[in-house]
N, C-alpha and C. Protein backbone atom coordinates (compact mmCIF):
# COMPACT_ATOMS: atom_id res chain seq x y z
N UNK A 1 111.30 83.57 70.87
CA UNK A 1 110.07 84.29 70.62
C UNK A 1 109.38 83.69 69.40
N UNK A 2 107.99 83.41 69.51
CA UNK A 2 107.17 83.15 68.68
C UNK A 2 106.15 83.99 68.56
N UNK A 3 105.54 84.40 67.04
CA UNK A 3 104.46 84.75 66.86
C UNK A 3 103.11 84.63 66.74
N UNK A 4 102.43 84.61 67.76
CA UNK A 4 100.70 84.07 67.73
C UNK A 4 99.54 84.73 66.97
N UNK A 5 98.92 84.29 66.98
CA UNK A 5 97.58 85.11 66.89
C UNK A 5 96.77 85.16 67.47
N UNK A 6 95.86 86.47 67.88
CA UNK A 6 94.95 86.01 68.93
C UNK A 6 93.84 84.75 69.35
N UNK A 7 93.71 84.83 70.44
CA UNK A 7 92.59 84.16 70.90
C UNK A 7 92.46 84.20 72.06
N UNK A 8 91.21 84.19 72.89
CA UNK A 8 90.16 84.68 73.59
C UNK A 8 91.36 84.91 75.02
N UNK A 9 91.61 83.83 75.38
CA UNK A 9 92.38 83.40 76.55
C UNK A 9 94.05 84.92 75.93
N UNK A 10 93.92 85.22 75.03
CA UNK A 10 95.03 86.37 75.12
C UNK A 10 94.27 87.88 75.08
N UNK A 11 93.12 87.55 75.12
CA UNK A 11 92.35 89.17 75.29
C UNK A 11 93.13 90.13 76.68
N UNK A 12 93.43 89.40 77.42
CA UNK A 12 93.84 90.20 78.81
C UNK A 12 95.18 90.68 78.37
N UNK A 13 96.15 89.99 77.72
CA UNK A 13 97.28 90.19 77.33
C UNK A 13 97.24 91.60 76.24
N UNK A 14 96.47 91.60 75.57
CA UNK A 14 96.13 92.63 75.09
C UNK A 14 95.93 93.89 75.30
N UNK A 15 94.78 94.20 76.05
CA UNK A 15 94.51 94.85 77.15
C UNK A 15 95.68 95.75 78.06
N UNK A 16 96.38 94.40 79.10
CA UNK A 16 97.06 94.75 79.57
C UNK A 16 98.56 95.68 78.92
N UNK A 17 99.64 94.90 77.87
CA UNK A 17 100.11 95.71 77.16
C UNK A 17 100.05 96.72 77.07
N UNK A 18 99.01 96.93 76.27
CA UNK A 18 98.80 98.18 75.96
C UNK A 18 98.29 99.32 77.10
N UNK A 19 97.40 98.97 77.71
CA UNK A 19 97.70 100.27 78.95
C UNK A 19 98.46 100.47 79.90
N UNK A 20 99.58 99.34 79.78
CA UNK A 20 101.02 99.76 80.90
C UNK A 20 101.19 100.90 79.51
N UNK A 21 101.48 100.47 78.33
CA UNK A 21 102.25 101.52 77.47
C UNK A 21 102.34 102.77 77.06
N UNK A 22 100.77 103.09 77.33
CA UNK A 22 99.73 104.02 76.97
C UNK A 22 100.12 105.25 78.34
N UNK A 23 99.82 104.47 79.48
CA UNK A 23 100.10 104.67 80.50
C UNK A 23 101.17 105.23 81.17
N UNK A 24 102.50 104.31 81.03
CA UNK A 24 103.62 104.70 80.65
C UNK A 24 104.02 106.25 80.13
N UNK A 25 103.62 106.16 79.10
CA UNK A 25 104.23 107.24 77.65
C UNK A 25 103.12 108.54 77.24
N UNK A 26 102.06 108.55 78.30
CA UNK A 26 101.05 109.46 78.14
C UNK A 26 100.15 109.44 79.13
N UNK A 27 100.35 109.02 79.87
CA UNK A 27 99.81 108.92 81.49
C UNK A 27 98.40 108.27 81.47
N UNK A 28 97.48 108.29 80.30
CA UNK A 28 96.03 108.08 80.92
C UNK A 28 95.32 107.54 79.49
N UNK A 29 95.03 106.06 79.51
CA UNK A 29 94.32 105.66 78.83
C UNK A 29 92.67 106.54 78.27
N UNK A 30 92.25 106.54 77.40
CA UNK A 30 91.84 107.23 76.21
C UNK A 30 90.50 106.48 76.34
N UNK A 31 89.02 107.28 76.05
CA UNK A 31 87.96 106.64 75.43
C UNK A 31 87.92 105.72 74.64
N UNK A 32 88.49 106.67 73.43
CA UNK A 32 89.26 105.50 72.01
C UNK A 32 89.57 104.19 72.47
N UNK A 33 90.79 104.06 73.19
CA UNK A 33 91.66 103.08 73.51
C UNK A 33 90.49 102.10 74.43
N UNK A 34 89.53 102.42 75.27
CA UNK A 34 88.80 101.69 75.74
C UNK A 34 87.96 100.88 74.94
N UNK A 35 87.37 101.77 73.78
CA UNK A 35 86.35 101.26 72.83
C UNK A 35 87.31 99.85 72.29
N UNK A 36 87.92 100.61 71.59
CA UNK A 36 88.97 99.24 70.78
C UNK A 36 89.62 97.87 71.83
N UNK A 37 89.88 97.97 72.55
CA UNK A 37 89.76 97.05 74.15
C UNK A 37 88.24 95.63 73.69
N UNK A 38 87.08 97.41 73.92
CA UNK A 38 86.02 96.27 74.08
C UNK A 38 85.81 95.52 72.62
N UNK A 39 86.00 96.00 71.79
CA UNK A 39 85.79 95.89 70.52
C UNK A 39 86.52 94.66 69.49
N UNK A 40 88.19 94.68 70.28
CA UNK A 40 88.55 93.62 69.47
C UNK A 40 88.32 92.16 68.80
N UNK A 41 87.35 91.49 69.23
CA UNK A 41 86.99 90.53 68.95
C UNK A 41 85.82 90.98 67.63
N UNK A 42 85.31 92.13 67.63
CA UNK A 42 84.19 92.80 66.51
C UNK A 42 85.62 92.69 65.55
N UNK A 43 86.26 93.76 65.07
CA UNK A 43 87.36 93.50 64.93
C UNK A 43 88.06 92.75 63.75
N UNK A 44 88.02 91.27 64.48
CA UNK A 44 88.65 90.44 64.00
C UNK A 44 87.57 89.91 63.03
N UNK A 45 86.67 89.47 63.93
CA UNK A 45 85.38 89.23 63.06
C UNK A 45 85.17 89.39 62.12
N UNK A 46 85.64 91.18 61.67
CA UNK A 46 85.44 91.94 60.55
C UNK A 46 86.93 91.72 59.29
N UNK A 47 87.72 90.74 59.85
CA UNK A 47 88.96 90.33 58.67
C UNK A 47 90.07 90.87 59.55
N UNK A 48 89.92 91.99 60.70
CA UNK A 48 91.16 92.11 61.32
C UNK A 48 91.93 90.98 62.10
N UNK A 49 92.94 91.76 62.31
CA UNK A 49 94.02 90.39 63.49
C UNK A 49 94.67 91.25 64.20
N UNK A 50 94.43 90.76 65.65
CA UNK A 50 95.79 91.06 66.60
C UNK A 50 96.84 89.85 66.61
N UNK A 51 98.04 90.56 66.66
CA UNK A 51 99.00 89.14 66.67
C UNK A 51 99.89 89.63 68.43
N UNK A 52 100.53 88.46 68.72
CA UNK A 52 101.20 88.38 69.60
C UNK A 52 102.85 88.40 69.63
N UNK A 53 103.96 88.66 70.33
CA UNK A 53 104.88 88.13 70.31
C UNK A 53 105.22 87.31 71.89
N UNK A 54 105.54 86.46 71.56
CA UNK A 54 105.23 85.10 72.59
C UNK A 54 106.61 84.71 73.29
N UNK A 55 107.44 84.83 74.45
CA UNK A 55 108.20 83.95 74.76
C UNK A 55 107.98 82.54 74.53
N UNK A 56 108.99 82.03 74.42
CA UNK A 56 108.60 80.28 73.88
C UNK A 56 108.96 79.58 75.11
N UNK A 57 109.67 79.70 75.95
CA UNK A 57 109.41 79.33 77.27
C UNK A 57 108.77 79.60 78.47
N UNK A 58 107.89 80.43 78.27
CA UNK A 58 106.91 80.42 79.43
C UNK A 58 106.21 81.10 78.75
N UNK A 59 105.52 81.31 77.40
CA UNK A 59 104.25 81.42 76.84
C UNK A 59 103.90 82.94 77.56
N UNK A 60 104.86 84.12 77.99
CA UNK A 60 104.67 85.10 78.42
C UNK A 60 104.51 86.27 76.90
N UNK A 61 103.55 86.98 76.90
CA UNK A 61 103.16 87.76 75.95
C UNK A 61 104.06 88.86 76.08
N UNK A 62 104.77 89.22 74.98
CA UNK A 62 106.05 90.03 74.97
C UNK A 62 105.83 91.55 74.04
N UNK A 63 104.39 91.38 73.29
CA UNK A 63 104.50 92.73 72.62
C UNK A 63 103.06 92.10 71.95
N UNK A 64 102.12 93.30 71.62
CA UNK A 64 100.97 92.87 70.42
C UNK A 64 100.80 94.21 69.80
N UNK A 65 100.20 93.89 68.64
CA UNK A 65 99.53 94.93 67.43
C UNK A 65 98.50 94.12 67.12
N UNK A 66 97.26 95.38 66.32
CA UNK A 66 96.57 95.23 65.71
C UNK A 66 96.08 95.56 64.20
N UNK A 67 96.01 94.72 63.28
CA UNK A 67 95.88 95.09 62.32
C UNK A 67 93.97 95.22 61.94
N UNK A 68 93.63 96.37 61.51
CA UNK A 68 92.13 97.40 61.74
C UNK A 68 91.70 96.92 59.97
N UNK A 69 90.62 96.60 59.54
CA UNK A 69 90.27 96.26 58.54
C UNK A 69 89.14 97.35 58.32
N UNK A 70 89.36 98.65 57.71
CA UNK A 70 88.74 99.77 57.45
C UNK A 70 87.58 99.73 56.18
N UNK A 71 88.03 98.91 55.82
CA UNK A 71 87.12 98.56 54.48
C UNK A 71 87.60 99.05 53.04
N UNK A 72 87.30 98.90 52.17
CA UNK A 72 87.70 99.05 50.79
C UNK A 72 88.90 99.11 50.79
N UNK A 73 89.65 98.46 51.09
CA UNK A 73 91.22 98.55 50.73
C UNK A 73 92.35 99.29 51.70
N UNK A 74 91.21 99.53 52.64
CA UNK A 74 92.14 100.43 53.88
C UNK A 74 92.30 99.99 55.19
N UNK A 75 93.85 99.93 55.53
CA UNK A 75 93.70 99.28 56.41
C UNK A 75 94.66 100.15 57.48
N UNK A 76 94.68 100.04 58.88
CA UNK A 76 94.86 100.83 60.25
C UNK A 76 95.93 99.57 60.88
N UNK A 77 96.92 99.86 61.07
CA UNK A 77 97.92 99.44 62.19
C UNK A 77 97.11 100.22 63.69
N UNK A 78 97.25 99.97 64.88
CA UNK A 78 96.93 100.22 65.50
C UNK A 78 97.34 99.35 67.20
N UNK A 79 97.45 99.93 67.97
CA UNK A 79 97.32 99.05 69.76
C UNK A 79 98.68 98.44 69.43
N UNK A 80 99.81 99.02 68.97
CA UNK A 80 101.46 98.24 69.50
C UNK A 80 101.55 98.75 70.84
N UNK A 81 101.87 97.61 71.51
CA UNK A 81 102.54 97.93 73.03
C UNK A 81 103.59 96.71 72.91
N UNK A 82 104.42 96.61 74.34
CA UNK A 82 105.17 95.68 74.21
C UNK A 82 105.72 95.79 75.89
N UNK A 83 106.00 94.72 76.51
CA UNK A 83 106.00 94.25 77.65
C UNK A 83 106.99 95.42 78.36
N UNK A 84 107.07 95.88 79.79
CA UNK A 84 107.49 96.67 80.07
C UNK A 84 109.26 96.14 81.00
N UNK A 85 108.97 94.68 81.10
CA UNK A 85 110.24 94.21 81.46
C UNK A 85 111.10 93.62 80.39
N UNK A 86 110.59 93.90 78.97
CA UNK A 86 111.94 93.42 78.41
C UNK A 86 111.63 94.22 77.14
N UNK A 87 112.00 96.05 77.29
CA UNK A 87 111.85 96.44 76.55
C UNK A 87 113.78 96.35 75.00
N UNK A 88 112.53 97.06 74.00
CA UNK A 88 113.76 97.13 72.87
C UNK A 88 115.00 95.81 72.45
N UNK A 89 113.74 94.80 72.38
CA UNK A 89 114.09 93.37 71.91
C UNK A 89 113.84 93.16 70.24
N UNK A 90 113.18 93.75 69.98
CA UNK A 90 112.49 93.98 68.43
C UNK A 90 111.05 92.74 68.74
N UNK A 91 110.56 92.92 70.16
CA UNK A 91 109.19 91.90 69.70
C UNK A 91 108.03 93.05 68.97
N UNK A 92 108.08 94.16 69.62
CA UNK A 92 107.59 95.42 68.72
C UNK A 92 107.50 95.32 67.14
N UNK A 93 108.69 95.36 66.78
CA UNK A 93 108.70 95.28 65.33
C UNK A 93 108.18 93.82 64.66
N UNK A 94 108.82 93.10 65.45
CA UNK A 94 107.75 91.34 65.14
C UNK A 94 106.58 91.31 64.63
N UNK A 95 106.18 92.15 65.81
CA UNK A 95 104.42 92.01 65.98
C UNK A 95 103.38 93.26 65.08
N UNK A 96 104.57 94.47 64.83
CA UNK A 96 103.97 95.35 63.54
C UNK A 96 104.30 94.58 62.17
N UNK A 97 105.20 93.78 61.89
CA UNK A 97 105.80 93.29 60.95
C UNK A 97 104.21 92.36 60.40
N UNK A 98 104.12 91.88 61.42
CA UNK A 98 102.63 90.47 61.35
C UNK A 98 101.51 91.66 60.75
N UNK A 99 101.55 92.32 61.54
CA UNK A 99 100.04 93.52 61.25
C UNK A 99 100.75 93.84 59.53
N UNK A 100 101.30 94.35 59.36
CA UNK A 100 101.41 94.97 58.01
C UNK A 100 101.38 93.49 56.99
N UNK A 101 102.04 92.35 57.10
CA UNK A 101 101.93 91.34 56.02
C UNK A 101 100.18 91.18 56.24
N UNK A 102 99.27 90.91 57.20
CA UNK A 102 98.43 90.28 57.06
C UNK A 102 97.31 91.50 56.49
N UNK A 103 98.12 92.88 56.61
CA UNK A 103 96.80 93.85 55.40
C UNK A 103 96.80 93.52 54.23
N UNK A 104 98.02 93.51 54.08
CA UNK A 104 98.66 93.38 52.34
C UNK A 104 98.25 91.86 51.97
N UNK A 105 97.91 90.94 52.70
CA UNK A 105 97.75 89.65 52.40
C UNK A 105 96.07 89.56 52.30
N UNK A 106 95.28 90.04 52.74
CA UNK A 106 94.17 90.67 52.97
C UNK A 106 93.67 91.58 52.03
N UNK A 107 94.59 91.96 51.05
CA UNK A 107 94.13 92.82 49.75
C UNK A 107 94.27 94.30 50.50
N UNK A 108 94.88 95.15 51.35
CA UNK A 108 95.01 96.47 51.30
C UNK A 108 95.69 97.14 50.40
N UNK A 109 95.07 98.18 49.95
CA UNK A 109 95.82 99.12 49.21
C UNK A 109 96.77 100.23 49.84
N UNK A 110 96.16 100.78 51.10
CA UNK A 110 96.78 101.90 51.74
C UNK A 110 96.58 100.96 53.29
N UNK A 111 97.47 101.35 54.06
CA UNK A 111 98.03 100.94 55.42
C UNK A 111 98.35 102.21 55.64
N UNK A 112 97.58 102.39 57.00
CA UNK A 112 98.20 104.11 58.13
C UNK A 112 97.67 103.35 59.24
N UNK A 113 99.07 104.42 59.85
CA UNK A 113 98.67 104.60 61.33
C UNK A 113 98.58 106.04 62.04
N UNK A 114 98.21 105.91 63.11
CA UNK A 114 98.06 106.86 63.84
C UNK A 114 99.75 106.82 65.16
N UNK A 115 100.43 107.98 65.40
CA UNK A 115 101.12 107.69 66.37
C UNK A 115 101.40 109.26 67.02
N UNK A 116 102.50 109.37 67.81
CA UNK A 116 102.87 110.17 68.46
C UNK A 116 103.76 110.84 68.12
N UNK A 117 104.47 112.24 68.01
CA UNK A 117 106.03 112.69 67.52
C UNK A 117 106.90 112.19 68.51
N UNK A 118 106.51 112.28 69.82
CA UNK A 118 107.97 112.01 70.70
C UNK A 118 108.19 110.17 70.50
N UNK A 119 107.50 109.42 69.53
CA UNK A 119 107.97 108.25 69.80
C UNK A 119 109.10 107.44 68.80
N UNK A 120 110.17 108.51 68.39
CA UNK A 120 111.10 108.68 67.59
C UNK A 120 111.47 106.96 66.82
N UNK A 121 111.41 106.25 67.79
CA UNK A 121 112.64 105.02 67.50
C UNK A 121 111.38 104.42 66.87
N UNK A 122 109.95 104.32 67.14
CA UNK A 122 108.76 103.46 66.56
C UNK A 122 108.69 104.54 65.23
N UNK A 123 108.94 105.42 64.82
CA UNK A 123 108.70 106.45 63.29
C UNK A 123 109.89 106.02 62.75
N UNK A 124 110.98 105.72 63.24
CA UNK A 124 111.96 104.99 62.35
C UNK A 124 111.54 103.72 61.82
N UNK A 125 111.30 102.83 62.48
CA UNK A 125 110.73 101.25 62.05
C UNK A 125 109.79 101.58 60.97
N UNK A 126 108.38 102.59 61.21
CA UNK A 126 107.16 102.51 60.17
C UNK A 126 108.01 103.20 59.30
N UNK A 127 108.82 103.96 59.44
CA UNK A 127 109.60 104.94 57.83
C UNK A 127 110.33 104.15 57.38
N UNK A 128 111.19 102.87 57.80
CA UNK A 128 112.07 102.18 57.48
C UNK A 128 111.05 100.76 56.54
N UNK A 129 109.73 100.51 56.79
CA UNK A 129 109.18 99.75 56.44
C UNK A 129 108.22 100.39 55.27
N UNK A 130 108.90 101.71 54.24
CA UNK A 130 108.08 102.32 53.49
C UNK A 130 106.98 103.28 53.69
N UNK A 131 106.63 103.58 55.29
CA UNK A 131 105.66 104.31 55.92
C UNK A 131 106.24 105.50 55.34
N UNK A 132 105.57 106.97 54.78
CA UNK A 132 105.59 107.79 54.94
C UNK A 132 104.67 108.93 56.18
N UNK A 133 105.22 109.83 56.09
CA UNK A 133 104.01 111.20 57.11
C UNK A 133 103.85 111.38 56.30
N UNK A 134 102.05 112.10 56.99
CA UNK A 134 101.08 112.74 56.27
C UNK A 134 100.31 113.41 57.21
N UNK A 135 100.11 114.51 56.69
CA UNK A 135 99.53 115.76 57.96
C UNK A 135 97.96 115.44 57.73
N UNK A 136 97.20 115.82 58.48
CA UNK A 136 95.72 115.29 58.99
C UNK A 136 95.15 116.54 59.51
N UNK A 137 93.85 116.75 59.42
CA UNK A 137 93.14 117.90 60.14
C UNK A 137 92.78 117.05 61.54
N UNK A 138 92.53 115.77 61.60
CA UNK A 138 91.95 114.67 62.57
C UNK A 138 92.82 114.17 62.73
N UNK A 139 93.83 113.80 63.98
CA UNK A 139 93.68 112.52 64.61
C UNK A 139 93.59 111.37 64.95
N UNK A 140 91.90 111.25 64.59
CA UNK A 140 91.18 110.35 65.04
C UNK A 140 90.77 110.32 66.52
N UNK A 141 90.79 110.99 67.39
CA UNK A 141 89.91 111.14 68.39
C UNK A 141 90.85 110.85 69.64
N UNK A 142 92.10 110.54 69.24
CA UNK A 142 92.99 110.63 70.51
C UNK A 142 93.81 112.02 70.88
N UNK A 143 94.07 112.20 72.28
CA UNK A 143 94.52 113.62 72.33
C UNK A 143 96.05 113.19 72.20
N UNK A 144 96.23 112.21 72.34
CA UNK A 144 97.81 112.24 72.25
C UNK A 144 98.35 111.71 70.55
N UNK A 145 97.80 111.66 69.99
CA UNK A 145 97.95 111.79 68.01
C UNK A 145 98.09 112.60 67.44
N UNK A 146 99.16 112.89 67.26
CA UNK A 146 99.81 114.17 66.25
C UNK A 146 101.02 113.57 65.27
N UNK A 147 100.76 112.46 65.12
CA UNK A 147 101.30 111.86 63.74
C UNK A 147 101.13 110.88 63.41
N UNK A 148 100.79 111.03 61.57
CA UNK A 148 99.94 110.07 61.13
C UNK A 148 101.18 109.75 60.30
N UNK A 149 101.00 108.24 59.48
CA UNK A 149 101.78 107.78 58.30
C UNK A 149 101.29 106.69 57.79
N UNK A 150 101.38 106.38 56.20
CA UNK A 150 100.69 105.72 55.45
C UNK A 150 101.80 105.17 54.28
N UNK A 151 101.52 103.70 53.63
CA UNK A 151 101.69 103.30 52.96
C UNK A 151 101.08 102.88 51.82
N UNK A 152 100.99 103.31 50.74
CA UNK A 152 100.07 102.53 49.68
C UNK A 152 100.63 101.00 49.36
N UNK A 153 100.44 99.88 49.16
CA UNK A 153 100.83 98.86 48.63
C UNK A 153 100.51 98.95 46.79
């Protein structure tokens, strides 16, 4: 496994990922989740990165995240999915691992995400990587977000 970074020809890979996962684990892709779809290339534009985790022999896309460039020092993990035939390899953690160095490399002060309670084994990794919870009146506009967590750097 290798780690990429996006580009154009991996937009589908993207995409795709993430709404087997979404899909998967909450049955029905999201407005939200569509916007950010169309959006990623705005995105990047704006200092963010999606990264990849890559089989190295057949260049098959194995997991992606996105790291969200919020402005002034804030930055959004966001869109981990990870391939549905070779789950709990750690390309997951690979590919959040990439999102969190490239905020902090990028000058963030605070890193959050948005996630789910039932997704136990992914709240271990962000708590194990200094993530704390933090209760929210919002969201952010997904119905399936009921837990948030943040890191200051």
């Amino acid at each position: 496994m290798k780690i990429v970074k996006y580009t154009p020809e991996r937009r589908q890979d993207f995409v795709d990922l993430n709404v087997w996962w979404i899909e998967k684990y909450f049955g029905a892709v999201e407005q939200a989740d569509r916007d950010e779809f169309d959006h990623v290339e705005d995105e990047i534009a704006k200092g963010g990165m999606v990264f990849f985790a890559v089989d190295e022999a057949d260049g098959a896309a194995l997991a992606t995240c996105m790291a969200i460039d919020r402005g002034e020092g804030e930055w959004e993990i966001a869109k981990l999915g990870s391939a549905p035939d070779r789950p709990h390899k750690g390309y997951g953690k690979a590919v959040f691992e990439a999102c969190v160095d490239w905020a902090e490399q990028h000058g963030a002060k605070r890193i959050y995400m948005l996630t789910n309670s039932s997704l136990s084994t992914a709240i271990h990794i962000y708590e194990s990587h200094g993530f704390q919870r933090v209760f929210l009146e919002d969201y952010g506009g997904y119905a399936r977000g009921d837990y948030a967590l943040e890191k200051y750097v």
